[in-house]
Protein backbone atom coordinates (compact mmCIF):
# COMPACT_ATOMS: atom_id res chain seq x y z
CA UNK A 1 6.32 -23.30 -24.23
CA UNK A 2 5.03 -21.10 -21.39
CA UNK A 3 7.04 -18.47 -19.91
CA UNK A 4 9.97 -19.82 -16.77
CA UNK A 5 9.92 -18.45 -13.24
CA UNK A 6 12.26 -18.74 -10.57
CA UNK A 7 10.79 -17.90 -7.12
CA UNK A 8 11.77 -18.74 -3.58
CA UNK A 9 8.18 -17.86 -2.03
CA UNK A 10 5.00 -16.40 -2.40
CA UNK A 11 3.24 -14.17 -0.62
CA UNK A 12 -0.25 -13.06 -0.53
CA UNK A 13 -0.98 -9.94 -0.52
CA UNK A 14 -4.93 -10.05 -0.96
CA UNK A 15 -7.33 -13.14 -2.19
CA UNK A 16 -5.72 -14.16 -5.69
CA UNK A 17 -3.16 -12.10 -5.69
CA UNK A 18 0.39 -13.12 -5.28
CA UNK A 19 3.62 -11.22 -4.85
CA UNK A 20 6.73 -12.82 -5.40
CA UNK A 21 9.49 -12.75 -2.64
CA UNK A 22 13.50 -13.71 -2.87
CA UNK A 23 16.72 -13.72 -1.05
CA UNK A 24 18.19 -14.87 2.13
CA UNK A 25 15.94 -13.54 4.94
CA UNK A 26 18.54 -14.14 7.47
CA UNK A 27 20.65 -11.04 5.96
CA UNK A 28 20.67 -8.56 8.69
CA UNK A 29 21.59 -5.44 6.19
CA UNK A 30 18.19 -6.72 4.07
CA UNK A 31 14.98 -4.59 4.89
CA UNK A 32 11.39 -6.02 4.84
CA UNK A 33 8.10 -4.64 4.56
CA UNK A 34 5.69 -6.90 7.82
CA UNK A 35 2.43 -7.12 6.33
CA UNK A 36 1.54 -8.27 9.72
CA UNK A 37 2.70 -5.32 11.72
CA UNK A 38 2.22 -2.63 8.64
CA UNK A 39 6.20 -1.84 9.20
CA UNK A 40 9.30 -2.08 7.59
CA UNK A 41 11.74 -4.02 9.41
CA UNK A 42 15.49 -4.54 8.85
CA UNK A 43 17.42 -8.20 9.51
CA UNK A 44 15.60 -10.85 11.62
CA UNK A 45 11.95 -10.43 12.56
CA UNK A 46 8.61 -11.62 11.48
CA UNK A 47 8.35 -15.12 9.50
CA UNK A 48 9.33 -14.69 5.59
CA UNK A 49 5.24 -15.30 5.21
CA UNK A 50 4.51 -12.33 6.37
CA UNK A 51 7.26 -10.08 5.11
CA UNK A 52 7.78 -8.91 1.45
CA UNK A 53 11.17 -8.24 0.55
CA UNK A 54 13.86 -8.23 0.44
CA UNK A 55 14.89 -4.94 -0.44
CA UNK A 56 18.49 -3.36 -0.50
CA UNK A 57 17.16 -0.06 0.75
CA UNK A 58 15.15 1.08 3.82
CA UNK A 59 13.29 3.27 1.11
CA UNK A 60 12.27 0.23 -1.24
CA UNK A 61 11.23 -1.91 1.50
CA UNK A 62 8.24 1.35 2.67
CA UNK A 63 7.03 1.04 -1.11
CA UNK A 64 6.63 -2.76 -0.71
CA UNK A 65 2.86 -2.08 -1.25
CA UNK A 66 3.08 0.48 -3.99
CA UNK A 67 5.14 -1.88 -5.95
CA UNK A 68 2.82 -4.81 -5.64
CA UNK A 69 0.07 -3.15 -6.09
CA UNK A 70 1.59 -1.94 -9.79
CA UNK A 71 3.03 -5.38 -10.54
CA UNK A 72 -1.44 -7.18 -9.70
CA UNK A 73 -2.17 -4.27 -11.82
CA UNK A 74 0.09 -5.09 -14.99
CA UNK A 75 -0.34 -8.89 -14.44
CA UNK A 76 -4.38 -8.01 -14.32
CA UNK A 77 -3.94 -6.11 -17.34
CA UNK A 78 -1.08 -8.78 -19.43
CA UNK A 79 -3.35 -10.79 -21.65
CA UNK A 80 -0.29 -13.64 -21.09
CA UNK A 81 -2.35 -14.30 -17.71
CA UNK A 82 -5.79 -13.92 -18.27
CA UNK A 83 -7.70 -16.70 -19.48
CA UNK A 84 -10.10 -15.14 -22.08
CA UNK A 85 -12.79 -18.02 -21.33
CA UNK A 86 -13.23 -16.28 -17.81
CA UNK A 87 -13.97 -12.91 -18.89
């Protein structure tokens, strides 16, 4: 049996690649990275599908893009989701 996932929404970051989002975006102590706007926000602001987050931390929300960008590269490199007949 394949592996279980429990996500509240997805976000896209770039074509194919998805970044998984959670939590109650109506928390007004939760901070957000706006892909839309290139800025961290904190609370109430731009539409979930366009924020990442959230994050406890003002500080983990301005790495939003670092993070992703480490979590494409280990899914590129996990052979759990590559399918070797496209390669």
């Amino acid at each position: 049996m394949g592996a279980q996932f429990s996500v509240a929404m997805v976000g896209v970051l770039q074509p194919g690649r998805q970044v998984a989002m959670s939590g109650d975006q109506s928390s007004s102590q939760a901070w957000w990275y706006c892909l839309r706007h290139q800025a961290v926000e904190q609370g109430p602001g731009c539409p979930g599908k366009e924020r990442l987050g959230p994050y406890p931390t003002q500080e983990q929300a301005v790495q939003a893009l670092e993070q992703a960008a480490r979590r494409n590269q280990q899914w590129e490199e996990d052979p759990r989701w590559n399918d070797p007949q496209q390669q």
